[in-house]
Protein backbone atom coordinates (compact mmCIF):
# COMPACT_ATOMS: atom_id res chain seq x y z
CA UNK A 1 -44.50 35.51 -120.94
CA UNK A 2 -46.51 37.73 -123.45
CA UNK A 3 -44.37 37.68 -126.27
CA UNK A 4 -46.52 35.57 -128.64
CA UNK A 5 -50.11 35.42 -128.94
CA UNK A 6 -50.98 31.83 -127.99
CA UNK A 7 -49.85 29.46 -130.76
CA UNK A 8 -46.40 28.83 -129.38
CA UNK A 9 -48.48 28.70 -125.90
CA UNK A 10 -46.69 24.97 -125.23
CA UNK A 11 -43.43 25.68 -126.34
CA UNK A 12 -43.24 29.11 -123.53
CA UNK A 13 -45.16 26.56 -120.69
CA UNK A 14 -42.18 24.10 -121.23
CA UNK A 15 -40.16 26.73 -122.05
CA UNK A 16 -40.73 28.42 -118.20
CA UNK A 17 -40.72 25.33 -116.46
CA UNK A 18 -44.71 26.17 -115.96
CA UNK A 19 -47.63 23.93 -115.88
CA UNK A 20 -49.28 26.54 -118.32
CA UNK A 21 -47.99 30.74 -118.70
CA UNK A 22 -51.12 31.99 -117.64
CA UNK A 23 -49.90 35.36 -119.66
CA UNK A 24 -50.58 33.41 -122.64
CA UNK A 25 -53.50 31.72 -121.94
């Protein structure tokens, strides 16, 4: 999950179902 930088970083993680989208962190 690379589409954003890293401000809607949360939103993706919960988004995914992942603890954190390492893509972007």
């Amino acid at each position: 999950y690379t589409l954003f930088p890293k401000k809607p970083a949360k939103k993706m993680s919960y988004v995914a179902g992942l603890p954190k989208p390492k893509g972007c962190v």
